[in-house]
Protein backbone atom coordinates (compact mmCIF):
# COMPACT_ATOMS: atom_id res chain seq x y z
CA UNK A 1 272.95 125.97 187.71
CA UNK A 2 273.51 129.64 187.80
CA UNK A 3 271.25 131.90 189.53
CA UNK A 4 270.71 135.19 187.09
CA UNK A 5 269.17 138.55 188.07
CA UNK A 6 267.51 140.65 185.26
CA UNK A 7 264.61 143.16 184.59
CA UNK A 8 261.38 141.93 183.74
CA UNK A 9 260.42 143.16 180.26
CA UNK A 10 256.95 143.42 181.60
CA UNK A 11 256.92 144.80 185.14
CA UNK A 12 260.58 146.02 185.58
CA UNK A 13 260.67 144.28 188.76
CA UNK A 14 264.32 142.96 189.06
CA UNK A 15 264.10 138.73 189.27
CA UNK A 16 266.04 136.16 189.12
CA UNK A 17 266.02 132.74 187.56
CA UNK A 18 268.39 129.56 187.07
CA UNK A 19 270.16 129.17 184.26
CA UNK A 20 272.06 125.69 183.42
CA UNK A 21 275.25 126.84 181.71
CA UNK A 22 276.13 122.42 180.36
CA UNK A 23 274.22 124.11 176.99
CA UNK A 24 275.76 126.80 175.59
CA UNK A 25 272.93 128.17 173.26
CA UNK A 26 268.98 128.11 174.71
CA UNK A 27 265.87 129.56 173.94
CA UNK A 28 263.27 128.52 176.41
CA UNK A 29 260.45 130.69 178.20
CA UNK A 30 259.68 130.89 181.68
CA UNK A 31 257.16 132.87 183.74
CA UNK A 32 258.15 136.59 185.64
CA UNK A 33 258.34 135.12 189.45
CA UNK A 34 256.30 138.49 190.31
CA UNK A 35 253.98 139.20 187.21
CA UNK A 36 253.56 135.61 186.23
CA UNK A 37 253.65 136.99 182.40
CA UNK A 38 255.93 134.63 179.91
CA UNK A 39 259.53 135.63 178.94
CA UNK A 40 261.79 134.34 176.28
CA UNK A 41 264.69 133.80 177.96
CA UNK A 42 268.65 133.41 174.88
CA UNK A 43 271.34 132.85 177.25
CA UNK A 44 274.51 132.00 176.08
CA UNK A 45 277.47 130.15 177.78
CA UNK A 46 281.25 129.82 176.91
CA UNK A 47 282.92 127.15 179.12
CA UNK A 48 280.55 127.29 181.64
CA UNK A 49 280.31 130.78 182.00
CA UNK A 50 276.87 133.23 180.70
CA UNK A 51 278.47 135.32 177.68
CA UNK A 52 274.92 136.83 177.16
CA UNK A 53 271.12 136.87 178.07
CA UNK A 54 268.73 138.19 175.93
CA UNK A 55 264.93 138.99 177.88
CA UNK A 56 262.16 139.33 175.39
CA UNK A 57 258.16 140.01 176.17
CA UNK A 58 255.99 137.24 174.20
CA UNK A 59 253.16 139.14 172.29
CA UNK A 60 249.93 137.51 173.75
C-alpha cells in the first residue's frame, strides 16, 4: 500500500488515503477522512509506482 496525500474536492482539507499500487487502473470511492463526503478516487500505477490520481466530487 501507498499512503497518498491530496485535496479534498469538497472541503480542501489536505488528506490522505492508501492506495494499493498490485492494480494498475481503479476507480473506487472512499469517504473525505475530515468531511465524511464520498470521492471518486482513478489512480493509476506503472510498475508499482502512482503515474496519476484523479479526485472527483460525487453529485448527491
Amino acid at each position: 500500500m501507498i499512503e497518498h496525500f491530496f485535496q479534498c474536492p469538497y472541503c480542501w482539507e489536505e488528506i490522505s488515503m492508501l492506495l494499493d499500487p498490485s492494480v494498475p487502473y481503479q476507480v473506487y470511492v472512499e469517504d473525505c477522512e475530515v468531511c465524511c463526503n464520498p470521492i471518486e478516487l482513478r489512480p493509476r500505477f506503472d510498475d508499482q509506482e502512482l503515474t496519476s490520481l484523479e479526485v472527483y466530487s460525487i453529485e448527491q
